[in-house]
N, C-alpha and C. Protein backbone atom coordinates (compact mmCIF):
# COMPACT_ATOMS: atom_id res chain seq x y z
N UNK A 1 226.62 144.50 -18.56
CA UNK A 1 225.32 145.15 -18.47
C UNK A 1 225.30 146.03 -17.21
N UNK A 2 224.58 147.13 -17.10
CA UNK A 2 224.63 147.88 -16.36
C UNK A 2 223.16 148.10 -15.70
N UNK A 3 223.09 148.97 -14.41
CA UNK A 3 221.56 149.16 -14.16
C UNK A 3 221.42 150.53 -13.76
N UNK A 4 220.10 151.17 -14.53
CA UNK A 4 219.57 152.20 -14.27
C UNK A 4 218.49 152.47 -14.08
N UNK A 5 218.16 153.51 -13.13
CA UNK A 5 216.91 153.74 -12.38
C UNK A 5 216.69 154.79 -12.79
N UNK A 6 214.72 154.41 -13.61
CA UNK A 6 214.70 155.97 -13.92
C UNK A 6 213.71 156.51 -12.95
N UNK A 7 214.28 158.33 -12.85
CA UNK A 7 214.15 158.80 -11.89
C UNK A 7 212.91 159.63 -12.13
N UNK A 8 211.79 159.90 -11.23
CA UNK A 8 210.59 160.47 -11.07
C UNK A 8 210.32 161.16 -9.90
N UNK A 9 210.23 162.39 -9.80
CA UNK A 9 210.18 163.26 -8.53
C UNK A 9 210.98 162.74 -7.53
N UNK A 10 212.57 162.78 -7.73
CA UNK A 10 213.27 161.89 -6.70
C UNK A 10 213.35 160.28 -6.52
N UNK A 11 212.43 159.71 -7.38
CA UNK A 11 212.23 158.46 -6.58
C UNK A 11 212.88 157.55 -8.11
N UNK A 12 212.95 156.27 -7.54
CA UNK A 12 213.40 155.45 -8.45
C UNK A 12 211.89 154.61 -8.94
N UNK A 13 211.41 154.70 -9.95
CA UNK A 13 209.96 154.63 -10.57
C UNK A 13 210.01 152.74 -11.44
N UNK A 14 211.28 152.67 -11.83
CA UNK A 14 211.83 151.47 -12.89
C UNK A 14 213.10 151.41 -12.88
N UNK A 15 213.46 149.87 -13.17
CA UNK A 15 215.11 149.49 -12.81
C UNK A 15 215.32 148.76 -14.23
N UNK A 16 216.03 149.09 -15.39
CA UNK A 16 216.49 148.47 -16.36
C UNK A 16 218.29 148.00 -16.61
N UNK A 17 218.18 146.97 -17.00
CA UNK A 17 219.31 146.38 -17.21
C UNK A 17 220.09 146.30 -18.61
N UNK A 18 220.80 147.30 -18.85
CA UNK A 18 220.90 147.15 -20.20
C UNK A 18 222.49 147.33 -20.52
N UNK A 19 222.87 147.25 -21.84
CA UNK A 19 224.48 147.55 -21.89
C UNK A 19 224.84 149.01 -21.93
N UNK A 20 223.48 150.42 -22.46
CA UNK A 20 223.27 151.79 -22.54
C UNK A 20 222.28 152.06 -22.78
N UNK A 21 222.20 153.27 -22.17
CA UNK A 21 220.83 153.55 -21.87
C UNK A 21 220.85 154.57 -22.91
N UNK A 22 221.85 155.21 -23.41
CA UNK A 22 222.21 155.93 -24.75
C UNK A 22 220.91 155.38 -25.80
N UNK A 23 219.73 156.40 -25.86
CA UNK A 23 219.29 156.22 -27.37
C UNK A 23 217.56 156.02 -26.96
N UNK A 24 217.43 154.92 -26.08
CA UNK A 24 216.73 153.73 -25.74
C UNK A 24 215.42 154.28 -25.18
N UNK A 25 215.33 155.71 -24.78
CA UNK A 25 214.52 155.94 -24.16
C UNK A 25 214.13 157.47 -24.74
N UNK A 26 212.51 158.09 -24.36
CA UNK A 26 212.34 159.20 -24.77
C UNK A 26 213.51 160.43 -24.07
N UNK A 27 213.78 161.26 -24.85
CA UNK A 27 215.39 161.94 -24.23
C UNK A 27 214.39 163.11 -22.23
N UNK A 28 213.16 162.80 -22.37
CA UNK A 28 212.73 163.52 -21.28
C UNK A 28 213.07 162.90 -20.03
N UNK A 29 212.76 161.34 -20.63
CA UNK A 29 213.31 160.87 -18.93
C UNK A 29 214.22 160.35 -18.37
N UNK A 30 214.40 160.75 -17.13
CA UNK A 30 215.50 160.38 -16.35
C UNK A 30 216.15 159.52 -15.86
N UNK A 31 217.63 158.95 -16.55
CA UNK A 31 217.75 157.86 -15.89
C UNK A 31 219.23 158.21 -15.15
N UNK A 32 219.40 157.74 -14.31
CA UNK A 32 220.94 157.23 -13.72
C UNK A 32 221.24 155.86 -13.08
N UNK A 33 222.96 156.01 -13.26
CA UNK A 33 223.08 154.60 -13.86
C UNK A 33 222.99 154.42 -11.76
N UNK A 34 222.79 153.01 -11.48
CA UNK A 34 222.73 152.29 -10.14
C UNK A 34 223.95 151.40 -9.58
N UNK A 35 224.95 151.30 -9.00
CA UNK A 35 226.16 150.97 -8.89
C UNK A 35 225.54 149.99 -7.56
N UNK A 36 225.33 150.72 -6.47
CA UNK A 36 224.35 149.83 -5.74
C UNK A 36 223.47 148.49 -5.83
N UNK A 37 224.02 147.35 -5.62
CA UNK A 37 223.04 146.08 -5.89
C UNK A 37 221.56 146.32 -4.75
N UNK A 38 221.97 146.75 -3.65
CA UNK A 38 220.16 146.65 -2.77
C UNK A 38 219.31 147.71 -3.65
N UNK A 39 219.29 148.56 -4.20
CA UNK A 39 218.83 150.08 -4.31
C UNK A 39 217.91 149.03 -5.56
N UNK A 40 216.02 149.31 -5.08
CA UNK A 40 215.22 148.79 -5.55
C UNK A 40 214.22 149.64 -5.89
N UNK A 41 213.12 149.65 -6.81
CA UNK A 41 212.32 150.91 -7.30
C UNK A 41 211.52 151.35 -5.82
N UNK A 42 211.53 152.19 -5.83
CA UNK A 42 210.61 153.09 -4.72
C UNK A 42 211.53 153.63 -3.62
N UNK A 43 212.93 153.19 -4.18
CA UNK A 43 214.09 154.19 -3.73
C UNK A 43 214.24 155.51 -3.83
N UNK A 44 214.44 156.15 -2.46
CA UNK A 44 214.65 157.74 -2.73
C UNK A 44 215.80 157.80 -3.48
N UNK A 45 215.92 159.01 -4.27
CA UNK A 45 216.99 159.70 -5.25
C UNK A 45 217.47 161.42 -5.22
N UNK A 46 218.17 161.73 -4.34
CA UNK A 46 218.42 163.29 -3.91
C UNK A 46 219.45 163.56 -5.21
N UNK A 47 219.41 163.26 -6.30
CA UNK A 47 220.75 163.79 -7.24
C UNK A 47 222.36 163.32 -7.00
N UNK A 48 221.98 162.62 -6.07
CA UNK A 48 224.22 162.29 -5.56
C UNK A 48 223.72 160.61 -5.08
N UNK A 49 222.70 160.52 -3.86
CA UNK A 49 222.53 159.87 -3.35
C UNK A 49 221.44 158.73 -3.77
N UNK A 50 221.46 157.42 -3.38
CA UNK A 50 220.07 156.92 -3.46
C UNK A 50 219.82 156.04 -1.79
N UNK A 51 218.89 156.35 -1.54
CA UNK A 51 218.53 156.21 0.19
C UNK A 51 216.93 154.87 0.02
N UNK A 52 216.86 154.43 1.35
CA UNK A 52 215.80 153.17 1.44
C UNK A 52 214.99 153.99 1.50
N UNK A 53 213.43 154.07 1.46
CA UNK A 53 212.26 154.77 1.66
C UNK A 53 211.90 154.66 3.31
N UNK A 54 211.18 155.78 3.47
CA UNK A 54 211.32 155.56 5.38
C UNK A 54 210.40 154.08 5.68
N UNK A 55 210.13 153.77 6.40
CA UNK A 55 209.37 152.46 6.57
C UNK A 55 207.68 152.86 6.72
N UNK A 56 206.75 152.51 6.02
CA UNK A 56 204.88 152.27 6.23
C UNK A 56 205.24 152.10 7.97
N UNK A 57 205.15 153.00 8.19
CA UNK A 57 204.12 152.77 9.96
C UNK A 57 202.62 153.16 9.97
N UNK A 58 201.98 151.78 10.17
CA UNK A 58 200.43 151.41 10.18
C UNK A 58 199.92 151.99 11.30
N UNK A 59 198.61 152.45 10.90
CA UNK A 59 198.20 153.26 11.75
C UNK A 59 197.79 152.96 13.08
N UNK A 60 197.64 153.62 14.04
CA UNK A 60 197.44 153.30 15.84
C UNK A 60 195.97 152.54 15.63
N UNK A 61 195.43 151.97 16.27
CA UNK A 61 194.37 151.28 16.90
C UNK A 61 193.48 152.71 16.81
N UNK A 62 194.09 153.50 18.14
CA UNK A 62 193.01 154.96 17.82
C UNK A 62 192.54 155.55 16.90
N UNK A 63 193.94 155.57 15.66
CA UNK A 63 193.35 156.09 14.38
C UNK A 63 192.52 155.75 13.41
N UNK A 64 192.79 154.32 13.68
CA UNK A 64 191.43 153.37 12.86
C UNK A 64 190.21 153.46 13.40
N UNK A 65 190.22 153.55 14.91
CA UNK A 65 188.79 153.80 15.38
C UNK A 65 188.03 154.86 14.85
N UNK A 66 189.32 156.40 14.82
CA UNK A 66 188.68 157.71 14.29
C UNK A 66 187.83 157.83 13.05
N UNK A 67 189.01 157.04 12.54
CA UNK A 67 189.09 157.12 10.90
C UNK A 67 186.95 156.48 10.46
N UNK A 68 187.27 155.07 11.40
CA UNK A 68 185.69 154.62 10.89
C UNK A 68 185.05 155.21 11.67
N UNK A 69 184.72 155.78 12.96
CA UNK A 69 184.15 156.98 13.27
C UNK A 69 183.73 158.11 12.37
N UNK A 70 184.70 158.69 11.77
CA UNK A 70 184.14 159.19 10.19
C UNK A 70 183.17 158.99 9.38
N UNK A 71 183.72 157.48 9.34
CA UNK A 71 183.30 156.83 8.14
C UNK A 71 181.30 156.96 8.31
N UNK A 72 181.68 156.68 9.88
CA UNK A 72 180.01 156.58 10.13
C UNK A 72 179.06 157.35 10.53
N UNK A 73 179.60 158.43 10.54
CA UNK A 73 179.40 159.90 10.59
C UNK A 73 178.41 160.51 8.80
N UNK A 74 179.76 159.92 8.13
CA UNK A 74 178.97 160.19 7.18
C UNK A 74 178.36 159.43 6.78
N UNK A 75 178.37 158.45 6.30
CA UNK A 75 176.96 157.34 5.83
C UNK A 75 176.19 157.91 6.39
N UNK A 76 176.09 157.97 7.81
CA UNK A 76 174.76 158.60 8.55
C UNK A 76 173.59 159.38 8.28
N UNK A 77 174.70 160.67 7.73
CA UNK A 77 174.17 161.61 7.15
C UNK A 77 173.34 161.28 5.70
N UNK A 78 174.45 160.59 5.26
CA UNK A 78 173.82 160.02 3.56
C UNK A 78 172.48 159.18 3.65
N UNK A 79 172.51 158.19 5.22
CA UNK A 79 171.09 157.71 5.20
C UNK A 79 169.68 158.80 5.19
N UNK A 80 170.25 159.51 6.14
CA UNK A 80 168.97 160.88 6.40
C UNK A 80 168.28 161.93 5.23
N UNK A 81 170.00 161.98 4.50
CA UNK A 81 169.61 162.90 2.85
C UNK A 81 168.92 161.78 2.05
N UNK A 82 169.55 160.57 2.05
CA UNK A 82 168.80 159.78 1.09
C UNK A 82 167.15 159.32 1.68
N UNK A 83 167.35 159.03 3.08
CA UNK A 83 165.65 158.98 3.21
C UNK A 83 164.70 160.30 2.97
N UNK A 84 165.18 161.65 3.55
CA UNK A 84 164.46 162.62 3.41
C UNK A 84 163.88 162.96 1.92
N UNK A 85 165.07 162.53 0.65
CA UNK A 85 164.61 162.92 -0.84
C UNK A 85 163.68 161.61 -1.40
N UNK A 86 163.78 160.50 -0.54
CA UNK A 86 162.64 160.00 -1.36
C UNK A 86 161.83 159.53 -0.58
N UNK A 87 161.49 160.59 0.71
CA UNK A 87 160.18 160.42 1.49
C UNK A 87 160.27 159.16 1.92
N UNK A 88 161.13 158.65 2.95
CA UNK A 88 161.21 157.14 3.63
C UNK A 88 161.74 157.19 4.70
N UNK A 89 161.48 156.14 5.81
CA UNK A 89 162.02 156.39 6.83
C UNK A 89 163.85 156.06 6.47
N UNK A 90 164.25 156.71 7.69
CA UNK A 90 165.80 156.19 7.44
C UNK A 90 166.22 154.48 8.05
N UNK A 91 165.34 153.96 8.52
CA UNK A 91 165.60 152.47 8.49
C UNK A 91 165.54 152.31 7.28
N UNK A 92 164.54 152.22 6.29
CA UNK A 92 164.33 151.99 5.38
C UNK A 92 165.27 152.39 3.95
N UNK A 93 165.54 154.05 4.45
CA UNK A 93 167.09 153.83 3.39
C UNK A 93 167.58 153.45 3.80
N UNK A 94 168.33 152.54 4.79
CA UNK A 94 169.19 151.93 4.68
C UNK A 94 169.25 151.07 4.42
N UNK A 95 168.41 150.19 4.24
CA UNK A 95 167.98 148.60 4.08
C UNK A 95 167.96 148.64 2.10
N UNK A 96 167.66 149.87 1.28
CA UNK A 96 167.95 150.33 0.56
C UNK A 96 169.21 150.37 0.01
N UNK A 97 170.08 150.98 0.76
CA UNK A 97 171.45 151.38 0.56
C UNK A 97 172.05 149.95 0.79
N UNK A 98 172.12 149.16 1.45
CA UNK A 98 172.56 148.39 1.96
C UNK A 98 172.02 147.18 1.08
N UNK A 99 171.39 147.15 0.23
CA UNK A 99 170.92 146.31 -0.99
C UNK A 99 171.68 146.59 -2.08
N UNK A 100 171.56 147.91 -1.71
CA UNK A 100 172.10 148.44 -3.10
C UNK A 100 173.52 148.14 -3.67
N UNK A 101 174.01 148.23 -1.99
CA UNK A 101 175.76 147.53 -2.18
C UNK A 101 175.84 146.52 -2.50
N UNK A 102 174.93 145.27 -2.07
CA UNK A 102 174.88 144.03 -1.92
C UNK A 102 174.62 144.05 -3.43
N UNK A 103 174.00 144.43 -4.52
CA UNK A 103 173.84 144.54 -5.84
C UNK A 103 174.86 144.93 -6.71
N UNK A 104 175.52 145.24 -5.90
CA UNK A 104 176.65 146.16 -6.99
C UNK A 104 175.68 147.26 -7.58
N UNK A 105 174.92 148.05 -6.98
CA UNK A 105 174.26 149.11 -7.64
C UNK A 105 174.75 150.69 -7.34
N UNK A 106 175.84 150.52 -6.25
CA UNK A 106 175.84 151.98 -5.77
C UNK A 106 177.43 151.79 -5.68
């Protein structure tokens, strides 16, 4: 039995084990065969080569701060549009909004 990875914009997408891949599959997609035992799906694939994927580096402390900095930037705004259209204070949409999540309504 043999293993092949079929290939999707470079990358290795699925790993099948079979005796041929001759037949087995729609003729569009791509497979090549894997000689490599580590080489696992979400493997890069340059046409010759198959390479590890670079490693998830999680984001800085700073960037998470930014990021929900954003985040609260806009809600903000969404409290003020949502109080201004239905004539309420913006404590009040929020206590609103903030139900609303708690409901599964929004």
């Amino acid at each position: 039995m043999a293993r092949f990875g079929r290939i999707d914009n470079g990358v290795v997408r699925e790993i099948v084990v079979v005796g041929s891949i001759d037949g087995r599959y729609a003729p569009h997609l791509i497979f090549v065969e894997i000689l490599d035992p580590a080489v696992e799906e979400g493997w890069l694939y340059d046409g010759v080569n198959f390479t590890a994927p670079p490693p998830i580096i999680p984001p800085t402390l700073d960037e998470i701060i930014e990021d929900i900095s954003d985040i609260k930037r806009v809600f903000r705004g969404f409290i003020f549009a949502y109080a201004d259209r239905e004539g309420i204070t913006p404590a009040a949409a929020k206590a609103a909004i903030k139900q609303a999540i708690i409901d599964n309504n929004l």
